[in-house]
N, C-alpha and C. Protein backbone atom coordinates (compact mmCIF):
# COMPACT_ATOMS: atom_id res chain seq x y z
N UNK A 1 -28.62 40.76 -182.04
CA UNK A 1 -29.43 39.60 -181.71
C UNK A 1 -30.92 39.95 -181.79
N UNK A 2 -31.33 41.01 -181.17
CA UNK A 2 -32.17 41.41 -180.86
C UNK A 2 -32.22 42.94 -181.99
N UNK A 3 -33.40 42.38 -182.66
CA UNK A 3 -33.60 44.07 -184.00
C UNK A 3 -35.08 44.26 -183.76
N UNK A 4 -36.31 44.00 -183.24
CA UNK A 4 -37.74 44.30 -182.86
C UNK A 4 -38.05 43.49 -181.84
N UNK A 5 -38.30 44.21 -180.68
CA UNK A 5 -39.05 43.83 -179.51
C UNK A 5 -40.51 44.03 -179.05
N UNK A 6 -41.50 43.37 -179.30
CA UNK A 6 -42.65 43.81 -178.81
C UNK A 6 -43.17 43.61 -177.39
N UNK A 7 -43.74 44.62 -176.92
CA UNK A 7 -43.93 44.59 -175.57
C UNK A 7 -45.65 44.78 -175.47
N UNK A 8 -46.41 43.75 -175.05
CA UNK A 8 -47.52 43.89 -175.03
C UNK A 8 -47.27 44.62 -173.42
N UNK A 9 -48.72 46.14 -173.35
CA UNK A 9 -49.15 46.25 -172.29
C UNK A 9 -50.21 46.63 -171.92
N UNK A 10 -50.78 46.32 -170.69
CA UNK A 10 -52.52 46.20 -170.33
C UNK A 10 -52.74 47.99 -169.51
N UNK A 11 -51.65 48.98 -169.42
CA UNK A 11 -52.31 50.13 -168.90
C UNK A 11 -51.63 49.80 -167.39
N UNK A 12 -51.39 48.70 -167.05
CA UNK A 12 -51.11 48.78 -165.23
C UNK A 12 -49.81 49.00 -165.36
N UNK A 13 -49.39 49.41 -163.52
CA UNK A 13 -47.75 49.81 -163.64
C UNK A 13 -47.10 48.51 -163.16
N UNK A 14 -48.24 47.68 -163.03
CA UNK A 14 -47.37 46.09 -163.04
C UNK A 14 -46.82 45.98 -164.01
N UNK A 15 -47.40 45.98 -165.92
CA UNK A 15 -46.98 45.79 -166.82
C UNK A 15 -46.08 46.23 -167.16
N UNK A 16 -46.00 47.35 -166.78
CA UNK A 16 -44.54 48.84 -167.08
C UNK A 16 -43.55 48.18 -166.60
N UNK A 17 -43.85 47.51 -165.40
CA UNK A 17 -42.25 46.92 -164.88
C UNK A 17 -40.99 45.78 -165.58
N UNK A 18 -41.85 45.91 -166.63
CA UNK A 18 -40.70 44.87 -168.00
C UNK A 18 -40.01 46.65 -168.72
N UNK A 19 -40.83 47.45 -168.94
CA UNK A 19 -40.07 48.45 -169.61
C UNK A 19 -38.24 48.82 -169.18
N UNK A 20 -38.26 48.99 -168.02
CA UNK A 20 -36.06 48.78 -167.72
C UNK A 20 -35.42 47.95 -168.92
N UNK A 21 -36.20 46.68 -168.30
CA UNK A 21 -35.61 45.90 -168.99
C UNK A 21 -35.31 45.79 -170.81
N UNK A 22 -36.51 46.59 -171.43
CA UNK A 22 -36.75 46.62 -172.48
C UNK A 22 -35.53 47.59 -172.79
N UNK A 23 -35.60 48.32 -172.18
CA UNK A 23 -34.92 49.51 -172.69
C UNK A 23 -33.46 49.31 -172.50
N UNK A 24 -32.73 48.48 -171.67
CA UNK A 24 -31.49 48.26 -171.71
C UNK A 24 -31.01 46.91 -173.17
N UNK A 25 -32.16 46.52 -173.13
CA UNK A 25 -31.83 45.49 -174.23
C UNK A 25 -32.03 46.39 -175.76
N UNK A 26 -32.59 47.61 -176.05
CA UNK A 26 -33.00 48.02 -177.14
C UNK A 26 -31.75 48.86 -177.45
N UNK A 27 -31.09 49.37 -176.15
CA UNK A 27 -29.90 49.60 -176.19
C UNK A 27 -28.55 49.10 -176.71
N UNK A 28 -28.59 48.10 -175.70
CA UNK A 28 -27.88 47.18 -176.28
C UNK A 28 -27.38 46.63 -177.57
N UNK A 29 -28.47 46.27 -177.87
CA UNK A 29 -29.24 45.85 -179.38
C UNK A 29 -29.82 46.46 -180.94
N UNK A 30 -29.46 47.87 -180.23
CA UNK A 30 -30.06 48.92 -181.40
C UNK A 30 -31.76 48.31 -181.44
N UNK A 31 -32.23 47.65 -180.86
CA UNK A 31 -33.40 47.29 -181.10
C UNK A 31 -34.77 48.11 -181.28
N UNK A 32 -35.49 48.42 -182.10
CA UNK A 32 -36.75 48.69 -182.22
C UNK A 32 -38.15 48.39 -181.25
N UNK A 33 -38.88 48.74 -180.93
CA UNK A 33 -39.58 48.78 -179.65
C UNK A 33 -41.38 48.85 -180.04
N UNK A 34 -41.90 47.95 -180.19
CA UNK A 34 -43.83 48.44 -180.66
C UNK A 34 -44.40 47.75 -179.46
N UNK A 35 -44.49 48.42 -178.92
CA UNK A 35 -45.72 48.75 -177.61
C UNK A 35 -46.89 48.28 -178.20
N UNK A 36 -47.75 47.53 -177.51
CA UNK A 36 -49.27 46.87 -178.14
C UNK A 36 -50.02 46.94 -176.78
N UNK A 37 -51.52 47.80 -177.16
CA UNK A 37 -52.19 47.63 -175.87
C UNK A 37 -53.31 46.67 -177.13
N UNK A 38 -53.95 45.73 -176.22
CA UNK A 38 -55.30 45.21 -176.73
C UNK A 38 -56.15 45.45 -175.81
N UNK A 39 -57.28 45.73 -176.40
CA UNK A 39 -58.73 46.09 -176.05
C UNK A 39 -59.89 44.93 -176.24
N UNK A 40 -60.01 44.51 -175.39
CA UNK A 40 -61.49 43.55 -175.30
C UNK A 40 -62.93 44.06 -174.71
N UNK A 41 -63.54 44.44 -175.71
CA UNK A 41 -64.81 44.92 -175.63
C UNK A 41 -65.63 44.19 -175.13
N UNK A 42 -66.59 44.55 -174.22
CA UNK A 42 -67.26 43.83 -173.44
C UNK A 42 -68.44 42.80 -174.28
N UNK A 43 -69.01 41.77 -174.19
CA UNK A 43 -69.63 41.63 -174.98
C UNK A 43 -71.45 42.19 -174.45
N UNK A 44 -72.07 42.68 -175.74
CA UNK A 44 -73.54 42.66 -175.16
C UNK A 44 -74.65 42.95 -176.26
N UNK A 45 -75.65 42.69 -176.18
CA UNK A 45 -77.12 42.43 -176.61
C UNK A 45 -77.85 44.17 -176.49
N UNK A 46 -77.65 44.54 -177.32
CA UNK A 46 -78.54 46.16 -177.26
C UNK A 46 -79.70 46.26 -178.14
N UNK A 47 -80.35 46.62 -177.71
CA UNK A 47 -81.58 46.56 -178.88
C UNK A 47 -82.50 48.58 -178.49
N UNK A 48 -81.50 49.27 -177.50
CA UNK A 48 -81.66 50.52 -177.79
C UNK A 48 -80.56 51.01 -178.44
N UNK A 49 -80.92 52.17 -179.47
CA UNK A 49 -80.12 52.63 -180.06
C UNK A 49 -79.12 53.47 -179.36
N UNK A 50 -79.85 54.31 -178.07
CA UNK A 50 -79.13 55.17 -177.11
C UNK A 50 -77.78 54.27 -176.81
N UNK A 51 -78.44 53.35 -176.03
CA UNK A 51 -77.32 52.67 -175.92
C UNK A 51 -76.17 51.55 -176.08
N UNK A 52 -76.28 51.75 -177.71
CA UNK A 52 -75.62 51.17 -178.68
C UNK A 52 -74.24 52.50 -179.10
N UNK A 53 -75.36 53.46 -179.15
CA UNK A 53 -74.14 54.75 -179.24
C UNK A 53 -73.35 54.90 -178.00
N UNK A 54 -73.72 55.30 -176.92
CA UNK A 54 -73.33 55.17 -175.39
C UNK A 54 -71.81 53.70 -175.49
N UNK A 55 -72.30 52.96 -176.02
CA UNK A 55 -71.54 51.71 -175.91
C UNK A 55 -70.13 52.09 -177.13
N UNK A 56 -70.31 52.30 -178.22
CA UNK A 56 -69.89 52.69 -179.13
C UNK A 56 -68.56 54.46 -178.70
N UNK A 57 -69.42 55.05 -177.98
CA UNK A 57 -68.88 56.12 -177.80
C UNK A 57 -67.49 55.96 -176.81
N UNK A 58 -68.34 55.22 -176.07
CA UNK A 58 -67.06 54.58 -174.86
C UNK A 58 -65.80 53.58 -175.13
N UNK A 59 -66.10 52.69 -176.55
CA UNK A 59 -65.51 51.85 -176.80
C UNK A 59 -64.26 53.56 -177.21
N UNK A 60 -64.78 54.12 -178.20
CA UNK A 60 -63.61 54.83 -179.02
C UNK A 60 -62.76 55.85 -178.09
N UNK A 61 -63.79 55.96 -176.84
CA UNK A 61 -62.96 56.79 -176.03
C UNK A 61 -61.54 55.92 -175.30
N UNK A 62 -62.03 54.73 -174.90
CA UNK A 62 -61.18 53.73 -174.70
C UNK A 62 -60.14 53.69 -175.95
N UNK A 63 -60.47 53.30 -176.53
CA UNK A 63 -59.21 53.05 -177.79
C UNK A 63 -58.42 54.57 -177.58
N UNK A 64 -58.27 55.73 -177.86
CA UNK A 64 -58.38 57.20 -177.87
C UNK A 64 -57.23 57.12 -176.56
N UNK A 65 -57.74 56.93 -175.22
CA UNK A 65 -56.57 56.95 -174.19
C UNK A 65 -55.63 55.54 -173.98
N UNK A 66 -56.23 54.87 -174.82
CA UNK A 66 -55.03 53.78 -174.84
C UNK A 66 -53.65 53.95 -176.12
N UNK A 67 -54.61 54.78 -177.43
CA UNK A 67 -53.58 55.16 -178.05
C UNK A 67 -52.26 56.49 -177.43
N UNK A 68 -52.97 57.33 -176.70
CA UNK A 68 -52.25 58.03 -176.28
C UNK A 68 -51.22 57.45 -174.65
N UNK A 69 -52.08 56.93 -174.19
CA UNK A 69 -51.40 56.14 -173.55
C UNK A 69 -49.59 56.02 -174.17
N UNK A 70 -49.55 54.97 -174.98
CA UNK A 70 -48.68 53.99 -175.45
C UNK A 70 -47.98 55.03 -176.53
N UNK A 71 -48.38 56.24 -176.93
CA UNK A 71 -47.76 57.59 -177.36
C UNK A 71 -46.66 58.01 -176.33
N UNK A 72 -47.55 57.86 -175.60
CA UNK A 72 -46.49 58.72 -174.07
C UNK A 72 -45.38 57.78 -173.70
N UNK A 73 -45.70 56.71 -173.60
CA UNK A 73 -44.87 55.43 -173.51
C UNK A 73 -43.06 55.69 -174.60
N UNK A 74 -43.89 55.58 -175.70
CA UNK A 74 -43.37 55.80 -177.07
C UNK A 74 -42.50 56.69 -177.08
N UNK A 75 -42.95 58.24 -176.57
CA UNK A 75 -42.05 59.29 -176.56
C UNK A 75 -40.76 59.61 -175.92
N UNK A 76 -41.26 58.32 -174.54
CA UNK A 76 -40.26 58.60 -173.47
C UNK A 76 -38.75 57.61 -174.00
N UNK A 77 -39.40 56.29 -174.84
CA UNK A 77 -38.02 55.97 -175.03
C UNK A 77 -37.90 56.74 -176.82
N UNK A 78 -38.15 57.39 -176.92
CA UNK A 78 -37.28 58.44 -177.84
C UNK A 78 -36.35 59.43 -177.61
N UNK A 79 -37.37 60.01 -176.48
CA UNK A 79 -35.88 60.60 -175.65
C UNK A 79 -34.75 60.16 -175.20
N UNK A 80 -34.65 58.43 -174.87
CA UNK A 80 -33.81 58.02 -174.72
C UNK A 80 -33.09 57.38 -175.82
N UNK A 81 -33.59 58.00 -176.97
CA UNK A 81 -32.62 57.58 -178.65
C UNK A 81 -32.87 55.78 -178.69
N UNK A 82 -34.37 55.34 -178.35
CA UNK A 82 -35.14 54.04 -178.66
C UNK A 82 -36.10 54.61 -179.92
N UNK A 83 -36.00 53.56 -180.84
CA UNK A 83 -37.05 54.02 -181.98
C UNK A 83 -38.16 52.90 -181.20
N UNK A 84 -39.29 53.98 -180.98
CA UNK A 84 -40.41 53.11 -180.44
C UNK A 84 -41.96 53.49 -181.46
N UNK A 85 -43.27 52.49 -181.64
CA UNK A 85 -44.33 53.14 -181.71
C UNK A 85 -45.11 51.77 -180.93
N UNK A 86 -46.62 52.60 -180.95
CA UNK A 86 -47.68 52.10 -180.51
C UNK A 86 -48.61 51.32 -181.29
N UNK A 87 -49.49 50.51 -181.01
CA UNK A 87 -50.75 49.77 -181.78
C UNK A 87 -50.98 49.30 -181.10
N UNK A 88 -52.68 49.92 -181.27
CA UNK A 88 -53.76 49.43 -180.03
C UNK A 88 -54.74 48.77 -180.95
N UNK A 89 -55.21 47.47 -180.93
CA UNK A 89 -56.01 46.42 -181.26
C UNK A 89 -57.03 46.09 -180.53
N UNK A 90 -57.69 45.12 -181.05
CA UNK A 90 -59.12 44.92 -180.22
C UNK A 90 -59.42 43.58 -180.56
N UNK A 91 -59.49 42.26 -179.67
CA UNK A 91 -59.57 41.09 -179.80
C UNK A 91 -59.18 39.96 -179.09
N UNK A 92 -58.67 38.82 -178.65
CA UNK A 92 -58.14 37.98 -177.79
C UNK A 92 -56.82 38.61 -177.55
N UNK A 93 -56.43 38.79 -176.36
CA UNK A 93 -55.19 39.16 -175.96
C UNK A 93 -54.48 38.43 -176.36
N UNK A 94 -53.80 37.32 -176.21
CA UNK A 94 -52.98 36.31 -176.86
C UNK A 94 -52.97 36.09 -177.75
N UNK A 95 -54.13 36.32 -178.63
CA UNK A 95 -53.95 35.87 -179.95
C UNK A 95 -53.19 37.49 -180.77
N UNK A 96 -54.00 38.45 -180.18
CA UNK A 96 -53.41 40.00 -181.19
C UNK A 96 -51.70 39.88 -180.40
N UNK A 97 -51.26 39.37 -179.30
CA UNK A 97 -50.39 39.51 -179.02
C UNK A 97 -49.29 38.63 -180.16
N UNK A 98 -49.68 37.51 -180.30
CA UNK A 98 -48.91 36.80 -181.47
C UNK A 98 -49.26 37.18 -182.85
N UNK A 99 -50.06 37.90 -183.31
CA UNK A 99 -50.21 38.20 -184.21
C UNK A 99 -49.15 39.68 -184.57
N UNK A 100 -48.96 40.28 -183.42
CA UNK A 100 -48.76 41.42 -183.68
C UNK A 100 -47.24 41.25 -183.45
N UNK A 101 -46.98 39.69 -182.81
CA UNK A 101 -45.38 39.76 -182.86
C UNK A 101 -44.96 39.16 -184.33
N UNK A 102 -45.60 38.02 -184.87
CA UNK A 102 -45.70 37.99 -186.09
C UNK A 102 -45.57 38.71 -187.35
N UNK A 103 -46.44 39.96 -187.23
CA UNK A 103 -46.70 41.03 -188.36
C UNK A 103 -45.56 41.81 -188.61
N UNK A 104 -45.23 41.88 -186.80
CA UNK A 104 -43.75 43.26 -186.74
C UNK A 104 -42.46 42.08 -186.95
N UNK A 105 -42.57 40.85 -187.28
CA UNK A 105 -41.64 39.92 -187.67
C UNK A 105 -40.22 40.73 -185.77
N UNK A 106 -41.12 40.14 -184.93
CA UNK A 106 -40.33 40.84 -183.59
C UNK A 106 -39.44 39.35 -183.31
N UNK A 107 -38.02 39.80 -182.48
CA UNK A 107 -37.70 39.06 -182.62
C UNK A 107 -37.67 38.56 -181.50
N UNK A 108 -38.40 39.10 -180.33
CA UNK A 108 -38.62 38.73 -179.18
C UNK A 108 -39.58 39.40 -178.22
N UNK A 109 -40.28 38.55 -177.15
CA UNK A 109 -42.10 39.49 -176.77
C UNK A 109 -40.90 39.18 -175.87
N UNK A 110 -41.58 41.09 -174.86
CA UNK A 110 -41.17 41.07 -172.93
C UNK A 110 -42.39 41.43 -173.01
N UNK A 111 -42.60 40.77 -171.52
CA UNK A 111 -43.89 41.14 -170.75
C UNK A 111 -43.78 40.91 -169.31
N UNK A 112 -45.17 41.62 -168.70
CA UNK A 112 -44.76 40.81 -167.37
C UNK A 112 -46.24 40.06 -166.75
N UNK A 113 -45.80 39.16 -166.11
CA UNK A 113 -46.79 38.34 -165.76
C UNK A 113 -46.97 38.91 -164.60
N UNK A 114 -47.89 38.84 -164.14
CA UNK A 114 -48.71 39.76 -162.99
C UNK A 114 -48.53 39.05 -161.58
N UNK A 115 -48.01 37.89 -161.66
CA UNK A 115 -47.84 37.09 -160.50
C UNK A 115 -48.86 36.14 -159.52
N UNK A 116 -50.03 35.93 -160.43
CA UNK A 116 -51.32 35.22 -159.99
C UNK A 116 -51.39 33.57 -159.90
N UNK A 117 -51.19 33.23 -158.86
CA UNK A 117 -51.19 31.90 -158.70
C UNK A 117 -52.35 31.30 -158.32
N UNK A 118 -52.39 29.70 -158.33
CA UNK A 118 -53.61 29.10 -157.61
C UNK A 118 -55.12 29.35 -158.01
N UNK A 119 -55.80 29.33 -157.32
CA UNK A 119 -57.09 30.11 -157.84
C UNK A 119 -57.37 31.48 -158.76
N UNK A 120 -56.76 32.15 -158.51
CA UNK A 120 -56.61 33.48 -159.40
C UNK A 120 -56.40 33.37 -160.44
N UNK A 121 -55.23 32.53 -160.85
CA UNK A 121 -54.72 32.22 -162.21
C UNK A 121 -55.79 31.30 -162.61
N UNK A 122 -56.77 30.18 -162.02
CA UNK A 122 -56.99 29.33 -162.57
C UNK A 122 -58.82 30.23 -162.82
N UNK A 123 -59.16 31.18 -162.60
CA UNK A 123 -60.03 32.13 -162.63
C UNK A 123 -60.22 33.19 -163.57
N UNK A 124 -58.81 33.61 -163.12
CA UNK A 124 -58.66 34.70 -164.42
C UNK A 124 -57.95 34.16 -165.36
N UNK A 125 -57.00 32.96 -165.47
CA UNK A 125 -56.37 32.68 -166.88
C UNK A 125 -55.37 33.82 -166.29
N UNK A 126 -54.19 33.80 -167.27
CA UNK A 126 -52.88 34.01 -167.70
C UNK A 126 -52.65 34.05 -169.10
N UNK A 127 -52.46 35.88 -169.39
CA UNK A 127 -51.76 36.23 -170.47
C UNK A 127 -50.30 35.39 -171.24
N UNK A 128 -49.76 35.25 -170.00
CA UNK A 128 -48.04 35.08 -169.91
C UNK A 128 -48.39 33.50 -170.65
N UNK A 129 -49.28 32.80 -169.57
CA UNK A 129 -49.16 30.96 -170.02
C UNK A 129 -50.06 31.13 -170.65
N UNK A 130 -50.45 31.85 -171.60
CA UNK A 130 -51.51 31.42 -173.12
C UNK A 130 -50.01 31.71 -174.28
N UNK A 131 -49.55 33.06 -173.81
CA UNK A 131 -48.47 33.15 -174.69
C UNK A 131 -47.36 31.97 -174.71
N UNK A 132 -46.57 31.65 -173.44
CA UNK A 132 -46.10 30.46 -173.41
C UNK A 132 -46.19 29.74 -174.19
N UNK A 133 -47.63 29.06 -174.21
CA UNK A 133 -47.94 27.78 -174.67
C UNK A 133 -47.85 28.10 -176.76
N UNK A 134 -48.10 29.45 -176.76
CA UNK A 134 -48.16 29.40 -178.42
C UNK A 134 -46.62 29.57 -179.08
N UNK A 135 -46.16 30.10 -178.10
CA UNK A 135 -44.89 30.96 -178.59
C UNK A 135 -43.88 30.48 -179.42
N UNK A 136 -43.75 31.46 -180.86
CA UNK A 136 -42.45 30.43 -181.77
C UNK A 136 -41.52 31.37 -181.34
N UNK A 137 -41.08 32.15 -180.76
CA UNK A 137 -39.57 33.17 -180.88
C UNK A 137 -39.68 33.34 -179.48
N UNK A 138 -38.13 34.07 -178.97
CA UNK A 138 -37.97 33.75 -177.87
C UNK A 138 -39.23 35.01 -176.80
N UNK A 139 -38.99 34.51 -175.41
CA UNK A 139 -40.13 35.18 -174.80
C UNK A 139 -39.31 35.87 -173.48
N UNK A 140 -39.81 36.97 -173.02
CA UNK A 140 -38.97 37.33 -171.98
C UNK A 140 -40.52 37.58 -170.72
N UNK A 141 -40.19 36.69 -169.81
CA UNK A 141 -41.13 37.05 -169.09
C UNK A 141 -40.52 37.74 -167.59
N UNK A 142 -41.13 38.80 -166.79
CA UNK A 142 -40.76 39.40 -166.32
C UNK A 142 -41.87 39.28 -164.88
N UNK A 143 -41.39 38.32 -163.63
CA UNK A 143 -42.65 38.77 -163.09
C UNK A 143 -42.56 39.41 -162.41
N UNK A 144 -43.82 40.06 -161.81
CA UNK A 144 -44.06 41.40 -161.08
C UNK A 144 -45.57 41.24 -160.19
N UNK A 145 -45.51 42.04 -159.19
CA UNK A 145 -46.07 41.52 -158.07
C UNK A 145 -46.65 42.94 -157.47
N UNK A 146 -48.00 43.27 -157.32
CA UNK A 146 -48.30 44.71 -156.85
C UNK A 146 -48.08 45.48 -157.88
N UNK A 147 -48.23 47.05 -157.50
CA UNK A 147 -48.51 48.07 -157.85
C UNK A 147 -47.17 49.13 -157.48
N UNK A 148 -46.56 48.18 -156.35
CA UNK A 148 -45.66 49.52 -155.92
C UNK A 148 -44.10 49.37 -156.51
């Protein structure tokens, strides 16, 4: 049913908490596994060069532990005989997220929604209900609440 699963994740161990799940279904499923972190660069106006490099330097260091990040991720369900890889992007979360389920022709996004209601959600927006609202293939949402 299931032959590519993409799992967008933001670095928190809220997000990790869809991984079980991933992994019993990849099982299941013989399924394939691409981990996606996206990166949104801050936006800004530099007109020193110092710190255009400074800005620049930090962006790649960022990209750098997010790729390894999602390496480590990667490795662990190999050990568990999951064919997994990583791709770390840079751009609207929702949008590289459908793009990237698109590209890997996945045949289903897990994620987890962070559990932000009310003001929070209506503040910070929602990964989960931007994806929702675009989504052509099926979606597995997973929510999760804290850190612990």
């Amino acid at each position: 049913m299931y032959k590519k699963i993409v799992v967008p994740l933001d670095g928190s161990k809220r997000a990790e908490k869809v991984l079980p799940h991933v992994e019993q279904l990849a099982h299941c499923f013989g399924a394939k596994v691409g981990l996606l972190r996206v990166i949104r660069p801050p936006s800004m106006v530099v007109h020193d060069p110092s710190a255009l490099k400074r800005f620049h330097d930090n962006f790649q260091k960022l990209h750098k532990n997010a790729e390894k990040y999602l390496a480590a991720i990667a490795g662990e369900f190999g050990e568990k005989g999951i064919e997994a890889q990583g791709w770390v992007t840079t751009g609207s979360v929702v949008g590289e997220i459908m793009d990237a389920a698109k590209r890997e022709d996945a045949d289903l996004i897990a994620m987890c929604s962070h559990g932000r209601g009310g003001l929070a959600r209506l503040f910070y927006g929602s990964v989960a209900a931007g994806i929702l609202h675009r989504v052509d293939r099926p979606l597995l949402i997973i929510r999760s609440r804290g850190d612990s």
